[in-house]
C-alpha atoms as a PDB file:
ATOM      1  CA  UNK A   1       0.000   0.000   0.000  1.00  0.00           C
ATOM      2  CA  UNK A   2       1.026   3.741  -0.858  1.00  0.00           C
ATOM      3  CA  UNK A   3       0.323   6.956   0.102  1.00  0.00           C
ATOM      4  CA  UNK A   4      -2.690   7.671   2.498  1.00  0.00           C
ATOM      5  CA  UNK A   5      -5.090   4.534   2.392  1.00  0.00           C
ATOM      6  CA  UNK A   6      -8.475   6.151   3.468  1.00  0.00           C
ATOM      7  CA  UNK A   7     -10.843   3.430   5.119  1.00  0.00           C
ATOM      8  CA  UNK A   8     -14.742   4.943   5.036  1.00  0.00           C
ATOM      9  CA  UNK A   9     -16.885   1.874   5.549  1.00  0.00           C
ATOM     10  CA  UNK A  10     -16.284  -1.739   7.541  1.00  0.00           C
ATOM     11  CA  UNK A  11     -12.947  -3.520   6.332  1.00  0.00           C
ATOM     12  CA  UNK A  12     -11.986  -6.462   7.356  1.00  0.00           C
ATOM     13  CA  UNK A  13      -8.973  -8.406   7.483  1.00  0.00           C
ATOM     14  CA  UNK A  14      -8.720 -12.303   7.263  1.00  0.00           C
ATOM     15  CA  UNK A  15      -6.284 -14.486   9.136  1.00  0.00           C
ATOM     16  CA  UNK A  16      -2.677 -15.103   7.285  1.00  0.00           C
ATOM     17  CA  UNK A  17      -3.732 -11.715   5.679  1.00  0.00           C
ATOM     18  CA  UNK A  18       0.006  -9.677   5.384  1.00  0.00           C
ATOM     19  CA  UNK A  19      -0.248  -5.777   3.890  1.00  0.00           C
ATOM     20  CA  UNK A  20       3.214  -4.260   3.065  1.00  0.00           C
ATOM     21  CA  UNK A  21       2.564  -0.267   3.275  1.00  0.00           C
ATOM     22  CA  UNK A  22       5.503   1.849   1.253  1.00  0.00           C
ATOM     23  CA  UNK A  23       7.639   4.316   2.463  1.00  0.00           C
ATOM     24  CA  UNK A  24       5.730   7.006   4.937  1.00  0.00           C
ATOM     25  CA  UNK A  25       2.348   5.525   3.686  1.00  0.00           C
ATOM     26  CA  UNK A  26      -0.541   5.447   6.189  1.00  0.00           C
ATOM     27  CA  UNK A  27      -3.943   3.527   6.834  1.00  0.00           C
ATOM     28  CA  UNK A  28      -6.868   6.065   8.270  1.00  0.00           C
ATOM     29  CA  UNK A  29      -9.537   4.528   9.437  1.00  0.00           C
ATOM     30  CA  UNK A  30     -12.024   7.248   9.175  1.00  0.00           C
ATOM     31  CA  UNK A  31     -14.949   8.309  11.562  1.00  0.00           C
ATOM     32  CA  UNK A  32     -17.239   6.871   9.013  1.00  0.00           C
ATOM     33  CA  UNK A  33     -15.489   3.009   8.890  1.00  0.00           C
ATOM     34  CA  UNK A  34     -13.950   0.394  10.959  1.00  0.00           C
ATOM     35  CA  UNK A  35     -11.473  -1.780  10.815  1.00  0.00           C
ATOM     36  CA  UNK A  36     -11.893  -5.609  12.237  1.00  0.00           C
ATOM     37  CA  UNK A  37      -8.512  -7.122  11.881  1.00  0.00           C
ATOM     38  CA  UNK A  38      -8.645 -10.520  14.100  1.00  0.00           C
ATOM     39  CA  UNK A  39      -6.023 -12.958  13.132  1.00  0.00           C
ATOM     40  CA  UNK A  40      -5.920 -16.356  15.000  1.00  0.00           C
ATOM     41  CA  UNK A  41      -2.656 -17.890  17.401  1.00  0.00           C
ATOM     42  CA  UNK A  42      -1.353 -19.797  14.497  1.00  0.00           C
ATOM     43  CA  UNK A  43      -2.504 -17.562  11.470  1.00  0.00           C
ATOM     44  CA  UNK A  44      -1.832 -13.825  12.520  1.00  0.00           C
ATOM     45  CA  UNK A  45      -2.476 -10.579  10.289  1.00  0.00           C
ATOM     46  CA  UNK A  46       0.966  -8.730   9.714  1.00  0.00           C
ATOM     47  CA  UNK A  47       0.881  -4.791   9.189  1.00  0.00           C
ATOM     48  CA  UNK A  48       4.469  -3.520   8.261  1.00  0.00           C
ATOM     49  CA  UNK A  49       6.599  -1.755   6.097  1.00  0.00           C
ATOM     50  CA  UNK A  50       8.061  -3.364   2.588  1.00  0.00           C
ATOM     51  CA  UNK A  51      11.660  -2.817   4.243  1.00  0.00           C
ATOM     52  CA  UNK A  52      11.158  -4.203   6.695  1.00  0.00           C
ATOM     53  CA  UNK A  53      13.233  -1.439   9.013  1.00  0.00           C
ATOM     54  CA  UNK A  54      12.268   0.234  12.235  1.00  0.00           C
ATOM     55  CA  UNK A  55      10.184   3.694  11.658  1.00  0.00           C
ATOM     56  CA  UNK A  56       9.627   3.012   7.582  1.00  0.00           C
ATOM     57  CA  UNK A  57       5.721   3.714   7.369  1.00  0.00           C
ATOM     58  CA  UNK A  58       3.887   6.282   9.224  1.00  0.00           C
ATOM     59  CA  UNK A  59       1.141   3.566  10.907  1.00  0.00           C
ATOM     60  CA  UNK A  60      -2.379   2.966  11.457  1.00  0.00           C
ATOM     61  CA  UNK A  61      -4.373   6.083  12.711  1.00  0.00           C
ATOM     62  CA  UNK A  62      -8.139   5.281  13.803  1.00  0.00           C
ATOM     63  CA  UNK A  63     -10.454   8.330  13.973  1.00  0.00           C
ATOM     64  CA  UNK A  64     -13.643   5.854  13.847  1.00  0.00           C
ATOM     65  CA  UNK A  65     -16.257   5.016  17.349  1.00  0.00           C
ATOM     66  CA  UNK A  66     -17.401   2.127  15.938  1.00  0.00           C
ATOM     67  CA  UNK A  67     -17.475  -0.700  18.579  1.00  0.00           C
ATOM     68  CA  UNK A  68     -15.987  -2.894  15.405  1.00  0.00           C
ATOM     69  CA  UNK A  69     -12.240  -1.153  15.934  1.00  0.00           C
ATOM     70  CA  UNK A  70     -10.633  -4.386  16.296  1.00  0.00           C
ATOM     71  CA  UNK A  71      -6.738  -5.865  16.304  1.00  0.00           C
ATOM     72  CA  UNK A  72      -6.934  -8.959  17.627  1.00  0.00           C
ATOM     73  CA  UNK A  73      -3.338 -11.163  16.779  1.00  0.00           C
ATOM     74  CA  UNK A  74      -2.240  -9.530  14.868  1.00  0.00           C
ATOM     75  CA  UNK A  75       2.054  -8.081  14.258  1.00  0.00           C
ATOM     76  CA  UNK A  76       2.417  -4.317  13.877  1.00  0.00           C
ATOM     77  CA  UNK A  77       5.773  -3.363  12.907  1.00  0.00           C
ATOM     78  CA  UNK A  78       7.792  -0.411  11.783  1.00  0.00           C
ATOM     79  CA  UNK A  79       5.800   2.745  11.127  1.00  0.00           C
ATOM     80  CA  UNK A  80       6.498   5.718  13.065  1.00  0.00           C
ATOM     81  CA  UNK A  81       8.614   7.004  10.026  1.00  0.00           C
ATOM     82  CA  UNK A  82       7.014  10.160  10.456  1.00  0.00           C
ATOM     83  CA  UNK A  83       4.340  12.976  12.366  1.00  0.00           C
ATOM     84  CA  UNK A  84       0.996  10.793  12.239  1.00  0.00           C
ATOM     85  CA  UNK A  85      -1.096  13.252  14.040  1.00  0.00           C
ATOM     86  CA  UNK A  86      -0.615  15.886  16.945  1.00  0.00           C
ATOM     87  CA  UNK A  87       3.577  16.008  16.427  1.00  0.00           C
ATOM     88  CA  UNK A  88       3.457  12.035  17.844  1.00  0.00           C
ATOM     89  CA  UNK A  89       5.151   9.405  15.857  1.00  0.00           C
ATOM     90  CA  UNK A  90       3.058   6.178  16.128  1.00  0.00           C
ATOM     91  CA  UNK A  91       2.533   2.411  14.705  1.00  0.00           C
ATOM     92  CA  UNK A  92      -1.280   3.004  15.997  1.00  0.00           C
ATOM     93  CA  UNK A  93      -2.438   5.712  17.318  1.00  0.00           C
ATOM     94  CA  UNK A  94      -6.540   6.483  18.248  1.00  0.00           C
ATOM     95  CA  UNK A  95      -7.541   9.914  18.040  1.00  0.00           C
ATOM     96  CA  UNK A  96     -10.193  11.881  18.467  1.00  0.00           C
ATOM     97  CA  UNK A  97     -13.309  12.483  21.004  1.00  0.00           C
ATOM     98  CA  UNK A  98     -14.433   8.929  21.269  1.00  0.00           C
ATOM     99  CA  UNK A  99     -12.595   7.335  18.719  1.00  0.00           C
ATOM    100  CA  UNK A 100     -12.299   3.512  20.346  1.00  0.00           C
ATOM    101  CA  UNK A 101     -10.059   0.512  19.479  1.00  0.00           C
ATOM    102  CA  UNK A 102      -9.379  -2.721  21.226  1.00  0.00           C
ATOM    103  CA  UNK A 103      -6.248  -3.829  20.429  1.00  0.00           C
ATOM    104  CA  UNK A 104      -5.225  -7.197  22.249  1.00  0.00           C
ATOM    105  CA  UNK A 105      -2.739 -10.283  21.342  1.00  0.00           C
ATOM    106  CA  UNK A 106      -1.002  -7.710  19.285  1.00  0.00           C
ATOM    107  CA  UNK A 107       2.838  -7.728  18.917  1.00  0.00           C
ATOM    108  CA  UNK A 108       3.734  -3.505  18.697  1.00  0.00           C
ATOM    109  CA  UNK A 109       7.347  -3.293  17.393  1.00  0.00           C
ATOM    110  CA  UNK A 110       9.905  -1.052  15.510  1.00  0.00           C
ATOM    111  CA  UNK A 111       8.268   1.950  16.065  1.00  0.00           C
ATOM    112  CA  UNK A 112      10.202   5.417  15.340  1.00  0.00           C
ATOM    113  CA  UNK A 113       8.093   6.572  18.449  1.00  0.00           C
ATOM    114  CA  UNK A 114       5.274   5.170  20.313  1.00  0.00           C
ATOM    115  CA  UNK A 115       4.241   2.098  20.017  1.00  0.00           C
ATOM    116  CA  UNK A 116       0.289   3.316  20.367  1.00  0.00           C
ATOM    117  CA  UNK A 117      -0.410   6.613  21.287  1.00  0.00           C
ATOM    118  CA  UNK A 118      -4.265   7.178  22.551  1.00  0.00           C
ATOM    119  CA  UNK A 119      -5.255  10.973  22.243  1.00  0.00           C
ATOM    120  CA  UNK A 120      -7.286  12.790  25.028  1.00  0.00           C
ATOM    121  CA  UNK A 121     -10.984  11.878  24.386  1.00  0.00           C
ATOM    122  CA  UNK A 122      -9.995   8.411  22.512  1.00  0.00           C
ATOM    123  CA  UNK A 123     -10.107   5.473  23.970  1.00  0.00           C
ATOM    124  CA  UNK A 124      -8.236   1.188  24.214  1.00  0.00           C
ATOM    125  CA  UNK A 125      -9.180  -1.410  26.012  1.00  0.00           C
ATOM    126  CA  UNK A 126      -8.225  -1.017  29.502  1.00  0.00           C
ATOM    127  CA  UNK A 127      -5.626  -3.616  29.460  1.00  0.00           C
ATOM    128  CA  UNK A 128      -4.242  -2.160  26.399  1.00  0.00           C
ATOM    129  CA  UNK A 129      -0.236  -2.241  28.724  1.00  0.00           C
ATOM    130  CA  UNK A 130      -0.759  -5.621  29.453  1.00  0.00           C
ATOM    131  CA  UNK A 131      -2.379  -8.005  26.881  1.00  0.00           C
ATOM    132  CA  UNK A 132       0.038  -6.838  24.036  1.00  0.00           C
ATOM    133  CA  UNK A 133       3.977  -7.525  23.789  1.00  0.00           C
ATOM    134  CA  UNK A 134       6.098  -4.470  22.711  1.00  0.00           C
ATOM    135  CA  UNK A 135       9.631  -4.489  21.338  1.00  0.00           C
ATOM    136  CA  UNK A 136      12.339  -1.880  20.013  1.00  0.00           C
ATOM    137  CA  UNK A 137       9.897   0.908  20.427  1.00  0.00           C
ATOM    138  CA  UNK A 138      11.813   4.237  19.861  1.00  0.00           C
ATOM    139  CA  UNK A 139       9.472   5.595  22.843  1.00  0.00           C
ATOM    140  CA  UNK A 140       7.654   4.543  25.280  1.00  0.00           C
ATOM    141  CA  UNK A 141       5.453   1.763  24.231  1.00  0.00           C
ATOM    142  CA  UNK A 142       2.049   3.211  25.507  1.00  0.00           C
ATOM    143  CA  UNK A 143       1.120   6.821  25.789  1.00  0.00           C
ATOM    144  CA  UNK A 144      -1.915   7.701  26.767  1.00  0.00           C
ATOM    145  CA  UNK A 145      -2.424  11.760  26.703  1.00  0.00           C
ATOM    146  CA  UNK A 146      -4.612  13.128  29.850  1.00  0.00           C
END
């Protein structure tokens, strides 16, 4: 994927499913979509970039409510290449008042900065810290703005 992949209605993404995303390209998942991404234990989704370097693609940015927001096992890797939203560096980031995502089972690595950042007003799943592994974050793995 290149550029600035705009998602305005329900997408979902299979098990085994891999996306590649080019250099500083980004997925938006718009206040008018969702993205349900649930991979299994032995068939996980893979988000990175096609080098497969720390901080190559920008990341996944969720503006949507929808209850649907879902990353369940699935490997995020290497985006944070650049300013997703609000200055932060991300490889997901939720933003905006009551944009929602559970994110769990999720391996959050090679970040060029956080490895989620949740904006005032936005919301994870309260164990957001604790059922996800993190590694080789440039920053801190979680930040959650008050």
């Amino acid at each position: 994927i290149s550029g600035d992949f705009a998602v305005n209605a329900g997408w979902k993404l299979n098990p085994g499913v891999t996306l590649e995303m080019n250099r500083d390209a980004v997925i938006r998942i718009n206040t008018d979509g969702y993205l349900s991404a649930k991979g299994t234990a032995t068939q996980k989704i893979t988000l990175t970039g096609a080098d497969r370097t720390a901080g190559y693609w920008r990341g996944l940015i969720c503006y949507s409510t929808d209850s649907k927001n879902v990353l369940e096992n699935v490997d995020v890797s290497n985006g944070g290449s650049t300013t997703i939203v609000s200055g932060k560096k991300a490889n997901i980031a939720i933003y905006g008042n009551k944009a929602a995502m559970s994110i769990k089972n999720v391996k959050i690595s090679g970040s060029g900065g956080y490895g989620v950042f949740v904006s005032y007003g936005a919301s994870a799943n309260a164990d957001l810290t604790t059922a996800n592994t993190f590694e080789s974050n440039a920053q801190t793995n979680v930040f959650i703005e008050k």
